[in-house]
Protein backbone atom coordinates (compact mmCIF):
# COMPACT_ATOMS: atom_id res chain seq x y z
CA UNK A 1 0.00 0.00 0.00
CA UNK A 2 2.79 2.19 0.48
CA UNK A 3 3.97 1.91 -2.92
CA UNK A 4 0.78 2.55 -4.69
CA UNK A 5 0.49 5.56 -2.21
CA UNK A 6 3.61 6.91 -3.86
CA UNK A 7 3.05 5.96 -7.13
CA UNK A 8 -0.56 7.81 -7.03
CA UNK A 9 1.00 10.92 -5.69
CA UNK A 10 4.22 11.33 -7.28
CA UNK A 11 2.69 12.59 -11.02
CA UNK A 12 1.24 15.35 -8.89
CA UNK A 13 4.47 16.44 -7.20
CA UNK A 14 6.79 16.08 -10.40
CA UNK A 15 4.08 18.47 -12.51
CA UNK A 16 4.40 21.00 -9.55
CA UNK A 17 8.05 20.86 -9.19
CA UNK A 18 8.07 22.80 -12.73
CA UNK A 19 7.34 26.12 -10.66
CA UNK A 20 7.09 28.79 -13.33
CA UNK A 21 7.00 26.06 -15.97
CA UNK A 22 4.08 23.79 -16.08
CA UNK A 23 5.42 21.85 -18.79
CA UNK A 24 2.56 22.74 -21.68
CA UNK A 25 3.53 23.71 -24.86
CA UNK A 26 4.39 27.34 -25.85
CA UNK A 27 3.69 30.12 -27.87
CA UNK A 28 5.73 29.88 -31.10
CA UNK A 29 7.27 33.00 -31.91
CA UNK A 30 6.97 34.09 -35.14
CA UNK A 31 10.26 35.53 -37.00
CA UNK A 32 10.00 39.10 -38.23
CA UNK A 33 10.17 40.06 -42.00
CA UNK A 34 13.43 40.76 -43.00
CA UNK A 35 14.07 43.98 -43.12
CA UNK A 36 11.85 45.23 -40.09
CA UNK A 37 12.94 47.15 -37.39
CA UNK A 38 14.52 45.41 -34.76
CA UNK A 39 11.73 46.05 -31.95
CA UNK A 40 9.03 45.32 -34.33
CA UNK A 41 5.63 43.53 -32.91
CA UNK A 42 5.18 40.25 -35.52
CA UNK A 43 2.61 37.50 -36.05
CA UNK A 44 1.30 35.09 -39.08
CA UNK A 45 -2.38 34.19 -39.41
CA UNK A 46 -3.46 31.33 -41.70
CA UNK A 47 -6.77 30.40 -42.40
CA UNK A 48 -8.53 27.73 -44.55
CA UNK A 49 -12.13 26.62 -45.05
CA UNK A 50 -15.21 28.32 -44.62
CA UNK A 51 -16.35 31.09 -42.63
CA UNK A 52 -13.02 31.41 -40.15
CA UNK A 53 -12.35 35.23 -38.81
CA UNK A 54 -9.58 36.26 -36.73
CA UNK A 55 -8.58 39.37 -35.35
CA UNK A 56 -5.25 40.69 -34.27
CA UNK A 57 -4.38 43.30 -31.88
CA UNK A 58 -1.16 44.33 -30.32
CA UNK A 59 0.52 47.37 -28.93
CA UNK A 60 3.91 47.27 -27.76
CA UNK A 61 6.93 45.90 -29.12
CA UNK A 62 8.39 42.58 -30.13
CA UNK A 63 5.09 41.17 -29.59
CA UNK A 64 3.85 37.98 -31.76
CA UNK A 65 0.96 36.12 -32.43
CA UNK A 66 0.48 33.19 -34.60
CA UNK A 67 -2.86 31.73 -35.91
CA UNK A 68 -3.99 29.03 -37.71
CA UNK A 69 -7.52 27.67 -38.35
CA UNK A 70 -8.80 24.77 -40.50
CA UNK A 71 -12.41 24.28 -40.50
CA UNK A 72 -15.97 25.59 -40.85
CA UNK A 73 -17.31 28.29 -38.12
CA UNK A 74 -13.92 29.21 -36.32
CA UNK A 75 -13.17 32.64 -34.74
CA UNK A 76 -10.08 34.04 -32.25
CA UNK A 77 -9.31 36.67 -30.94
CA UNK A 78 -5.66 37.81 -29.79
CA UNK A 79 -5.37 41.19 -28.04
CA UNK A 80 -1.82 42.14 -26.45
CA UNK A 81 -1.33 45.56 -24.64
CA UNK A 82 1.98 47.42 -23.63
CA UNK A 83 2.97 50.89 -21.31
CA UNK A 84 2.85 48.42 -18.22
CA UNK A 85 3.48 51.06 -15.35
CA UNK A 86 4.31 53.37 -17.56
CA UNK A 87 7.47 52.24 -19.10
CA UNK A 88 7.34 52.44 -22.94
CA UNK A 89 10.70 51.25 -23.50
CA UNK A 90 9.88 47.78 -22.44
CA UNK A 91 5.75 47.91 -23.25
CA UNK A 92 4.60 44.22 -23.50
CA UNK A 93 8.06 43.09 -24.57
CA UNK A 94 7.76 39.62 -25.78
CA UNK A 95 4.54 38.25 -25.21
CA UNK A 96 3.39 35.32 -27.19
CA UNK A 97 -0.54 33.79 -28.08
CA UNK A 98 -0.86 32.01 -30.38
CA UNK A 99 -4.37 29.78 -31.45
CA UNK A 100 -4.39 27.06 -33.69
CA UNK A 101 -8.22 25.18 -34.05
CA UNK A 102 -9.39 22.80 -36.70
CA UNK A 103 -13.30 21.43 -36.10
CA UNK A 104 -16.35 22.75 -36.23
CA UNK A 105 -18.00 26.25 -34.27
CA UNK A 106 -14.55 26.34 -32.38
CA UNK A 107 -13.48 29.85 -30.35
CA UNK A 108 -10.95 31.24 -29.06
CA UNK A 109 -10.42 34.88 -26.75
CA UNK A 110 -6.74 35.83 -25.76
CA UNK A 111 -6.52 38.86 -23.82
CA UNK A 112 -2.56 39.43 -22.42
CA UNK A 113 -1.37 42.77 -20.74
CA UNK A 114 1.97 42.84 -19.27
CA UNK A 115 5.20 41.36 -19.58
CA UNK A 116 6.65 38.09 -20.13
CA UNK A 117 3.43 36.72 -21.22
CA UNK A 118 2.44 33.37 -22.86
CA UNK A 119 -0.70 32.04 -24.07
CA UNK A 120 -1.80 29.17 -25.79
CA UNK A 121 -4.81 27.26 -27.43
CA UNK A 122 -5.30 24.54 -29.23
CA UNK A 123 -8.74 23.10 -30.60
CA UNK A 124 -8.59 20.55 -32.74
CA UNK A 125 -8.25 16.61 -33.52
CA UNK A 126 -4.71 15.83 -35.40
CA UNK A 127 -6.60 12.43 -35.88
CA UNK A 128 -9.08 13.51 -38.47
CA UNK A 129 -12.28 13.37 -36.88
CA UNK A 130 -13.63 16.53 -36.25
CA UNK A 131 -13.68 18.85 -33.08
CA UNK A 132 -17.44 19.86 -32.33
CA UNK A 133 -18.19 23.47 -30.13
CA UNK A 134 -14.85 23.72 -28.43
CA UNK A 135 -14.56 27.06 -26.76
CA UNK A 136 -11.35 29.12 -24.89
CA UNK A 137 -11.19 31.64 -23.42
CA UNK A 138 -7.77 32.90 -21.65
CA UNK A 139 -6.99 36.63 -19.85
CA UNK A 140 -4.02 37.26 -18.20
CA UNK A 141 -4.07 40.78 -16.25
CA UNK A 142 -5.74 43.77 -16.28
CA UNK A 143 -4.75 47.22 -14.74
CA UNK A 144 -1.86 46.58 -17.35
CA UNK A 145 -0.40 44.22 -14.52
CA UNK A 146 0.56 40.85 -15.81
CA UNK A 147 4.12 39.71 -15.87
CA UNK A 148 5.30 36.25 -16.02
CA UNK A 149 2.46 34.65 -16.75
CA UNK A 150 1.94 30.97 -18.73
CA UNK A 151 -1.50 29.85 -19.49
CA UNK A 152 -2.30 27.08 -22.01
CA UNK A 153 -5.91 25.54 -22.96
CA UNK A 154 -5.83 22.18 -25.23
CA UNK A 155 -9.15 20.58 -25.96
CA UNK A 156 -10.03 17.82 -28.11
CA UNK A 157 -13.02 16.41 -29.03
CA UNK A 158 -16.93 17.73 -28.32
CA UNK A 159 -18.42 20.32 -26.28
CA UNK A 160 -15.73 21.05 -24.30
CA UNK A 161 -14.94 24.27 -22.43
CA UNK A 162 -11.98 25.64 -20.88
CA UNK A 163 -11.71 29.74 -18.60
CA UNK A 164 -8.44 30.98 -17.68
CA UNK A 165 -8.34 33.76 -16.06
CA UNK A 166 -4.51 34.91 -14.13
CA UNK A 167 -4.16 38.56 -12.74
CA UNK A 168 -0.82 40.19 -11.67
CA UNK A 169 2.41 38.42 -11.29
CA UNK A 170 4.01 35.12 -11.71
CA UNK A 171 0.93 32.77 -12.36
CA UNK A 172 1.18 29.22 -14.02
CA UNK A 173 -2.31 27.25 -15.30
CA UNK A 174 -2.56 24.70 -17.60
CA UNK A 175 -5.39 22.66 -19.20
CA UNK A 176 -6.29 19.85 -21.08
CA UNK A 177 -9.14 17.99 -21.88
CA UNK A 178 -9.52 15.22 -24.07
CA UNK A 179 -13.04 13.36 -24.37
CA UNK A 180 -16.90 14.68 -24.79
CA UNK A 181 -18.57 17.46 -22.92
CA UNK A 182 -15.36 18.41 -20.56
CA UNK A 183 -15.40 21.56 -18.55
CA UNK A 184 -12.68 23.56 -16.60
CA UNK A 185 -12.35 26.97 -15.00
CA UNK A 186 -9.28 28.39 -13.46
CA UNK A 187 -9.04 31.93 -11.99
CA UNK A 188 -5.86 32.86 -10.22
CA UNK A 189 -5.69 36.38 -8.08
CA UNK A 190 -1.78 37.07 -6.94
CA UNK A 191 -0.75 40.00 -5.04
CA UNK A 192 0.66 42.09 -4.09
CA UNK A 193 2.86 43.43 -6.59
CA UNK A 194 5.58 41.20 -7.67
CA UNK A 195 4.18 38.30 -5.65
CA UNK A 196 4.82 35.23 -6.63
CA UNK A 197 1.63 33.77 -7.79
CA UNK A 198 -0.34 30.56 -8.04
CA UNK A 199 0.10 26.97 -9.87
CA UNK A 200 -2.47 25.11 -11.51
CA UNK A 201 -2.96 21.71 -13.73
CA UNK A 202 -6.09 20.37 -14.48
CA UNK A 203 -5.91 17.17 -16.61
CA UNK A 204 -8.81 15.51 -17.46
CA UNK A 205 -9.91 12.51 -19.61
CA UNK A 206 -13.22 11.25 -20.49
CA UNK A 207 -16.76 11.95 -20.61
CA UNK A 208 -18.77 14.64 -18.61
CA UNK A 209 -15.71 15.73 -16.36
CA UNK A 210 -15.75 19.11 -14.79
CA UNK A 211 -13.22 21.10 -13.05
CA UNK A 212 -13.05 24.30 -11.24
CA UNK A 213 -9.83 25.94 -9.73
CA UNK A 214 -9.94 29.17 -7.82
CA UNK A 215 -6.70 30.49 -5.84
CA UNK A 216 -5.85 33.86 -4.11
CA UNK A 217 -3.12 35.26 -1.95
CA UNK A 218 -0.08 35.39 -1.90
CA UNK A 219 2.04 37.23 0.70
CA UNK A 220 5.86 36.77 -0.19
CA UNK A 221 8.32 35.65 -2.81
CA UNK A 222 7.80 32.17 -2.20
CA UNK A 223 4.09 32.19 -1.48
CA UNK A 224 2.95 30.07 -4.45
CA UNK A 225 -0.75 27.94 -3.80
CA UNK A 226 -0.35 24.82 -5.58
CA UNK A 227 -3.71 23.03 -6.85
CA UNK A 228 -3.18 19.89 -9.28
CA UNK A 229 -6.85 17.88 -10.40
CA UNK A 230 -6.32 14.89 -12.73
CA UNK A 231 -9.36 13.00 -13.82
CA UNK A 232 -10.07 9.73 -15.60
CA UNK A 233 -13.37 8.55 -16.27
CA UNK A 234 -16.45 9.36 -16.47
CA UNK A 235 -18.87 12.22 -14.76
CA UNK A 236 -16.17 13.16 -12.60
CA UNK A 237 -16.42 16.77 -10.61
CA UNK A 238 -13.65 18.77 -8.65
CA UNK A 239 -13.81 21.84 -6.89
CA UNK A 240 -10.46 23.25 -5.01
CA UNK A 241 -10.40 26.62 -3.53
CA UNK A 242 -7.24 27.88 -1.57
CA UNK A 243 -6.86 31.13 0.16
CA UNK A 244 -3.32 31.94 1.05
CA UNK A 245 -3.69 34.50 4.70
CA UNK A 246 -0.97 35.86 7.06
CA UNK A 247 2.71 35.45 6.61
CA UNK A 248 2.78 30.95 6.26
CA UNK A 249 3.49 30.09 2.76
CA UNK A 250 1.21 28.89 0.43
CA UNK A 251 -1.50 25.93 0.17
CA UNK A 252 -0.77 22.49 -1.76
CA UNK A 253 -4.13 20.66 -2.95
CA UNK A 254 -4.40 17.57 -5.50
CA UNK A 255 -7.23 15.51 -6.38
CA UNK A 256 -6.50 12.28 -8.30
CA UNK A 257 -9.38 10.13 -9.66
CA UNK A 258 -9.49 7.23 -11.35
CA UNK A 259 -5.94 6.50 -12.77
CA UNK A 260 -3.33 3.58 -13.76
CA UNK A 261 0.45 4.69 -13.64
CA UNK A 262 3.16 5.68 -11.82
CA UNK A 263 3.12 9.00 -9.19
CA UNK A 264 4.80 9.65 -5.93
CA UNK A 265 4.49 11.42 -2.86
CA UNK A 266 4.80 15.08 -3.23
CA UNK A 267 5.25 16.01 0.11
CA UNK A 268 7.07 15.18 3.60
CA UNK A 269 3.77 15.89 5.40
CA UNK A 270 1.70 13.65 3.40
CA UNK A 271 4.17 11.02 3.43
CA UNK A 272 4.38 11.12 7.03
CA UNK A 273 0.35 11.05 7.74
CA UNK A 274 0.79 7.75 5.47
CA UNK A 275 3.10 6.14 7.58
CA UNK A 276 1.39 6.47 10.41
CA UNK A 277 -1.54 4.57 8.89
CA UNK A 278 0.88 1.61 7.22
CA UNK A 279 2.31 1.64 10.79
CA UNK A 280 -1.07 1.02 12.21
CA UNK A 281 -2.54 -1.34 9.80
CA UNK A 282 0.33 -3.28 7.66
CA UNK A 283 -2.20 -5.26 6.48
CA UNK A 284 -3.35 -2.87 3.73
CA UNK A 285 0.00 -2.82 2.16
CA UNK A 286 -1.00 -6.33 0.94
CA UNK A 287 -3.81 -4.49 -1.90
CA UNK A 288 -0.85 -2.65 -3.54
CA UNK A 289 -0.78 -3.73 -7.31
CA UNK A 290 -0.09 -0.08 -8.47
CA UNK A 291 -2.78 0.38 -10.63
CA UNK A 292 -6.20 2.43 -10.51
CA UNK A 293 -8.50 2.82 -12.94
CA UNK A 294 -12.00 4.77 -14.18
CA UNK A 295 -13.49 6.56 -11.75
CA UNK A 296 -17.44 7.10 -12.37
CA UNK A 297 -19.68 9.57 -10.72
CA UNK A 298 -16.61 10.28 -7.94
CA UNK A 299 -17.07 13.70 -6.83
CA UNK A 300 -13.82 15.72 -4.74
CA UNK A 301 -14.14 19.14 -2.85
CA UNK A 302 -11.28 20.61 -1.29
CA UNK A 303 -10.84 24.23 0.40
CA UNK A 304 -7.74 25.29 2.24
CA UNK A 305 -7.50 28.72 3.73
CA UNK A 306 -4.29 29.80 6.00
CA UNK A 307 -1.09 29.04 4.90
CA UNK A 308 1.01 25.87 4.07
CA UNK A 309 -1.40 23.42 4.38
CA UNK A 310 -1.54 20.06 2.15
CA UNK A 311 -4.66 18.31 0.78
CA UNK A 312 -5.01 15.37 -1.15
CA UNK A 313 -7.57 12.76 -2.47
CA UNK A 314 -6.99 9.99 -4.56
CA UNK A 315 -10.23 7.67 -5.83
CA UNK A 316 -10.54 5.03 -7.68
CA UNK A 317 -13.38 3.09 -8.63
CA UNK A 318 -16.97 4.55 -8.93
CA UNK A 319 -19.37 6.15 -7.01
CA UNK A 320 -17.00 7.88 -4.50
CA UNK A 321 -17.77 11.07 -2.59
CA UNK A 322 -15.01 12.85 -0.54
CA UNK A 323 -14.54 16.62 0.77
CA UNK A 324 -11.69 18.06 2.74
CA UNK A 325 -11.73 21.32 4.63
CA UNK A 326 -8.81 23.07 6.18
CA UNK A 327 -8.46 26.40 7.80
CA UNK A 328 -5.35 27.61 9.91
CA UNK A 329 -1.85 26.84 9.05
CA UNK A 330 0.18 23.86 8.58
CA UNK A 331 -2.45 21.19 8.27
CA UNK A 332 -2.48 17.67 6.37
CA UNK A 333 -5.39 15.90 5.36
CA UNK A 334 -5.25 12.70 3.03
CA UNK A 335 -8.52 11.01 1.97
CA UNK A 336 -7.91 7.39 -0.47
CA UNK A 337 -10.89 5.23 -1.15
CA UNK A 338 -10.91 1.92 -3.43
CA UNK A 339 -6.81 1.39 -3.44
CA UNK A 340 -7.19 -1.47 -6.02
CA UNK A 341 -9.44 -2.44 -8.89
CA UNK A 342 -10.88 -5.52 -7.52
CA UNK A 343 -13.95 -3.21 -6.41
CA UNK A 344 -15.20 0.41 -5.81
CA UNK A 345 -18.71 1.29 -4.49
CA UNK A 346 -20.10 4.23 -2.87
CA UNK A 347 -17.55 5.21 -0.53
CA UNK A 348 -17.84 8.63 1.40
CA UNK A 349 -15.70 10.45 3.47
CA UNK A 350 -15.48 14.14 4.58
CA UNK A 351 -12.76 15.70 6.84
CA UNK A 352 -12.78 19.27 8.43
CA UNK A 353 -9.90 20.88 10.26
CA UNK A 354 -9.98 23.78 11.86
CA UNK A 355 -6.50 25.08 13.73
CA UNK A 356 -2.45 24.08 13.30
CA UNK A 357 -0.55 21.12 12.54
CA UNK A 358 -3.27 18.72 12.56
CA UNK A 359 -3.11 15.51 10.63
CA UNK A 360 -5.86 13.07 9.32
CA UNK A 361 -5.83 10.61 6.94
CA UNK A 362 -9.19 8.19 6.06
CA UNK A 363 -8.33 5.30 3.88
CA UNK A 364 -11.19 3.16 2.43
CA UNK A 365 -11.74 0.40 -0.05
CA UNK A 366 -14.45 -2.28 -1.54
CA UNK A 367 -18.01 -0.93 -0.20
CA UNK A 368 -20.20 1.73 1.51
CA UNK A 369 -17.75 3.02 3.98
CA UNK A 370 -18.70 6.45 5.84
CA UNK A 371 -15.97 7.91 7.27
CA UNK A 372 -17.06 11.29 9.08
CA UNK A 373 -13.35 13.10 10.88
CA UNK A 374 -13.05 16.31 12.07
CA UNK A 375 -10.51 18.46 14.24
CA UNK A 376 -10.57 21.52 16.53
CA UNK A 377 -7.53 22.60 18.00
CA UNK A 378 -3.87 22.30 17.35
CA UNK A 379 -1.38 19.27 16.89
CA UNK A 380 -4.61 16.56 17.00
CA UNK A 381 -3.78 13.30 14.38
CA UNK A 382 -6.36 11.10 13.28
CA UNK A 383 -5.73 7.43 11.69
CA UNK A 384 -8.44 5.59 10.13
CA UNK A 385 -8.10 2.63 8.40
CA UNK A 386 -11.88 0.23 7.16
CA UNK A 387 -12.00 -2.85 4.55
CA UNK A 388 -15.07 -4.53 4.07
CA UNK A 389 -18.66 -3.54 3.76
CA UNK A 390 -20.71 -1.15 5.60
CA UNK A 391 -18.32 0.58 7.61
CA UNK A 392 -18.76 3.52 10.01
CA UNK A 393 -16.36 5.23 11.50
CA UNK A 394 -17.12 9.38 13.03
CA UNK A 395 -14.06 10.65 15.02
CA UNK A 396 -14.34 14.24 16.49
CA UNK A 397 -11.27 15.64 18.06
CA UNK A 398 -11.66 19.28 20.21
CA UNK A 399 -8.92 20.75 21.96
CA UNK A 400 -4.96 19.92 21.73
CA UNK A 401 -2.86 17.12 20.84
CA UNK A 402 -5.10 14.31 20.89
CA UNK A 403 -4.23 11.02 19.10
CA UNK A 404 -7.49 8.65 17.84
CA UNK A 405 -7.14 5.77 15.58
CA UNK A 406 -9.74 3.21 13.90
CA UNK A 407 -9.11 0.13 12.40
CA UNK A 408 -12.30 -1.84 10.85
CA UNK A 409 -11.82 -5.16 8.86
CA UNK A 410 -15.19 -6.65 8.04
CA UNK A 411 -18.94 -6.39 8.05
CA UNK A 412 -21.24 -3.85 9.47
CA UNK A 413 -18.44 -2.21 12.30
CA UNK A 414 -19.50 0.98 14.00
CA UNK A 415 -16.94 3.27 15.72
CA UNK A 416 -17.52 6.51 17.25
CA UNK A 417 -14.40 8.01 18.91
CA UNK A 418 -14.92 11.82 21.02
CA UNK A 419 -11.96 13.19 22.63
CA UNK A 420 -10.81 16.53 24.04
CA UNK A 421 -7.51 17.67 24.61
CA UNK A 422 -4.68 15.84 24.86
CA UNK A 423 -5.95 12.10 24.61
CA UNK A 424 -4.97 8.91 23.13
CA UNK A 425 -7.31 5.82 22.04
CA UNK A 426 -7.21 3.25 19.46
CA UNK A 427 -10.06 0.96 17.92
CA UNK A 428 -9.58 -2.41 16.66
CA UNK A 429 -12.68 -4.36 15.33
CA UNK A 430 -12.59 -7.17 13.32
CA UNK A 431 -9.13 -7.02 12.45
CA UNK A 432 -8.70 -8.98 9.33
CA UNK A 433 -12.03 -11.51 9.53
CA UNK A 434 -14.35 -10.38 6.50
CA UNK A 435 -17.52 -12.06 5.51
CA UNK A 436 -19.78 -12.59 8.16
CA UNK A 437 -17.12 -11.46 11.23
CA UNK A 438 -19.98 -10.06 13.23
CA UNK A 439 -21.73 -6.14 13.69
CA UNK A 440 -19.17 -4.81 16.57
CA UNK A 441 -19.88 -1.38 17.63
CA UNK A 442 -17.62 0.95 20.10
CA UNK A 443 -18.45 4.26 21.62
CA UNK A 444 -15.46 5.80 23.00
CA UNK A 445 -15.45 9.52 24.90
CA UNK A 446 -12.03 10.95 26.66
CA UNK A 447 -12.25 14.49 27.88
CA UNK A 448 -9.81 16.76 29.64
CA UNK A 449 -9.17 17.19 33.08
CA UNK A 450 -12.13 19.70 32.85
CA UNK A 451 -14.33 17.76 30.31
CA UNK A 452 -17.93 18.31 31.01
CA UNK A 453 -19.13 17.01 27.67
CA UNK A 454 -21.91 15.27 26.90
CA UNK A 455 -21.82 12.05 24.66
CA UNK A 456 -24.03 12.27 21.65
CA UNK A 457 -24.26 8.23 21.53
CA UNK A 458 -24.52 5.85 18.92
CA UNK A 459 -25.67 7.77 16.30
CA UNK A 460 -23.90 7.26 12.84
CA UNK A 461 -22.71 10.50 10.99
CA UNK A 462 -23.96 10.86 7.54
CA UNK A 463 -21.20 12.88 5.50
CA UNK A 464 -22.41 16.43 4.10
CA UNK A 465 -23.19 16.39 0.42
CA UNK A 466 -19.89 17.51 -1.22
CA UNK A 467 -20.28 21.06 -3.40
CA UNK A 468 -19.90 20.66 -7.18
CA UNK A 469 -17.61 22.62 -9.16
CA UNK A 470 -19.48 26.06 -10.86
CA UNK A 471 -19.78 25.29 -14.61
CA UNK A 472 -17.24 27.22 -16.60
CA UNK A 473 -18.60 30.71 -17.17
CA UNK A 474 -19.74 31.02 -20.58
CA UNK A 475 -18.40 33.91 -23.29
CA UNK A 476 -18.98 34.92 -26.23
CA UNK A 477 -16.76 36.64 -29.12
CA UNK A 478 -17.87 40.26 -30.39
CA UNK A 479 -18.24 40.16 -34.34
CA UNK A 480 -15.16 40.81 -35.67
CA UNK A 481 -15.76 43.41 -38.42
């Protein structure tokens, strides 16, 4: 289990290593006409078929843009701006956008002020068949404040739709989409001034996937929110949301569903959280074959706000449901349902932390598992381990520097676990007997040397329905006369 922990998180960390450089294809800059001046804005537009329109703007110098569209029913758009903070000498020096789209009804909007800038899109099928009602839309900046940027949209197929949307310095997004009736937004908001921006990847594959990235904040040179989605499957959603506040660094978030490769762990915090659960239940290192695969009607939410904290969930199989909230600094949360492909079904689990340096991890696989964990206070760790069908397991931790851990092989297992500062208790029920091992329940509350609580019994949690990621906002292109 360990391995296949690494190898589903390791794609994740390798794509955000790039900092600055998300890896997607750039801009080709196009070479000047001999015999132009030397600081000369340049571009190339070629269009075939029926009924294409493009239109170029640019202000500056040694700008270029480079457009090419094949089809029936294609437009784009390319607008590049200069005088950023009033310095003419270097106005928009060197941005690049370039569109290329082959299909049917395609669009295409690039809007770029600043420096440094470089856009891409690309709508079409190299195969043959023919793109249907692809639409892109990137902007990077406005207040003439954009430097550094990198945004690229890639879409093939039908009905797919991709927003970018960066402001100010330093950002990185890339999409792609590959399948029928995709969807992804991404807005990034850095600040102040020469901050140093957000991260984004969103790769999804499939039918009916959707994914929405939204990230603000940033508060130093090295305050960078990190938010990663990758999707295989079909009628997959994501929603992340990190909010970058007072002077930690910024917030990591990945969602991985339905997949079959190698990946590793991206982080010392997450690796550690994983340990403690390996540690705790060895027996689900036996399931690793390394592999995931499709991932239907799975559904991830994840919101972070503070600073340096690290979310991940990775799903595989079909039917899963899992959200993860974190607000304060320093927290880890890790949520993993179905770990192998011999079975995935309805899985939930939710997590909520509110405070520092907490840690909770839930990992599930085979049936309808409900795993319900949530955290108050500072320096609290959850464990929770369940195999086997109809699982329950709600821990609630208030206070400081408690420790709870579950551990549910089996059928029909119930565990409820209250503590409040500074406690320590560990669940074991039906360790490794599945198929008719029995309906063992366990009510467990530990309160301080205070503790006046009152337990809320044997009720089973039912996890919050998990928000679904805002449909890409539609545009539409002004005529181009």
């Amino acid at each position: 289990m360990k391995k296949l922990l690494v190898s589903a998180l390791a794609l994740t960390f390798s794509l955000a290593m790039y900092a600055q450089d998300t890896g997607a294809q750039k801009a080709v800059q196009v070479a000047q006409i001999p015999g132009s001046a030397t600081t000369a804005n340049t571009g190339e537009s070629i269009q075939n078929g029926s009924s294409n329109a493009v239109q170029v703007r640019q202000a500056g110098t040694e700008q270029s843009v480079l457009t090419n569209q094949d089809g029936v029913g294609n437009m784009a758009r390319l607008m590049q701006t200069g005088n950023v903070n009033g310095n003419q000498a270097l106005s928009g020096q060197l941005n690049l956008a370039e569109v290329d789209q082959d299909g049917y009804n395609n669009q295409s909007t690039t809007v770029q002020e600043g420096d440094f800038n470089n856009a891409y899109t690309k709508q079409n099928n190299d195969g043959g068949d023919q793109s249907l009602a692809n639409r892109a839309l990137i902007v990077q900046g406005t207040g003439q404040q954009a430097e550094n940027n990198d945004a690229a949209i890639e879409q093939d197929g039908a009905d797919n739709s991709a927003f970018t949307q960066q402001t100010y310095d330093n950002s990185d997004a890339w999409t792609i989409q590959s399948g029928i009736g995709n969807a992804s937004e991404i807005k990034q908001n850095a600040g102040p001034e020469n901050s140093a921006g957000h991260f984004a990847i969103v790769d999804q594959l499939g039918l009916n996937n959707e994914s929405r990235i939204n990230q603000s904040g940033a508060n130093g040179d090295q305050d960078r929110n990190t938010a990663i989605a990758r999707q295989t499957g079909m009628g997959n959603d994501v929603e992340q949301i990190q909010v970058s506040t007072g002077n930690a660094g910024g917030n990591t978030a990945d969602v991985l569903q339905g997949f079959s490769g190698d990946i590793t762990v991206y982080s010392a915090g997450q690796d550690d959280i994983f340990d403690a659960v390996n540690a705790f239940d060895p027996s689900l290192a036996g399931d690793d074959d390394g592999a995931g695969f499709e991932a239907t009607n799975a559904v991830a939410f994840q919101t972070q706000t503070g600073g340096e904290n690290d979310a991940v969930i990775v799903q595989f199989g079909d039917g899963n449901n899992a959200a993860q909230s974190q607000t304060g600094d320093s927290n880890v949360a890790q949520a993993i349902q179905n770990l192998t492909p011999d079975a995935g079904f309805g899985n939930v689990s939710s997590q909520t932390q509110v405070g520092n340096d907490n840690a909770a991890t839930i990992v599930q696989n085979d049936r309808i598992h409900t795993s319900i964990q949530s955290q108050t206070g500072d320096g609290n760790i959850i464990v929770a381990a369940q195999r086997g069908t109809g699982n329950v397991s709600d821990i609630a931790q208030e206070g400081d520097a408690s420790y709870g851990r579950t551990l549910q092989h089996g059928d029909f297992n119930v565990s409820l676990l209250t503590q409040r500062d500074g406690q320590s208790y560990s669940i074991y029920q039906n360790q490794n007997q599945f198929g008719g091992a029995g309906g063992n329940q366990a009510d467990i509350l530990q309160e301080g040397p205070m503790g006046t609580g009152v337990q809320r019994g044997l009720t089973p949690y039912t996890a919050t329905g998990v928000t679904a990621p805002v449909q890409v906002a539609s545009f539409t292109l002004a005529p181009i006369n």
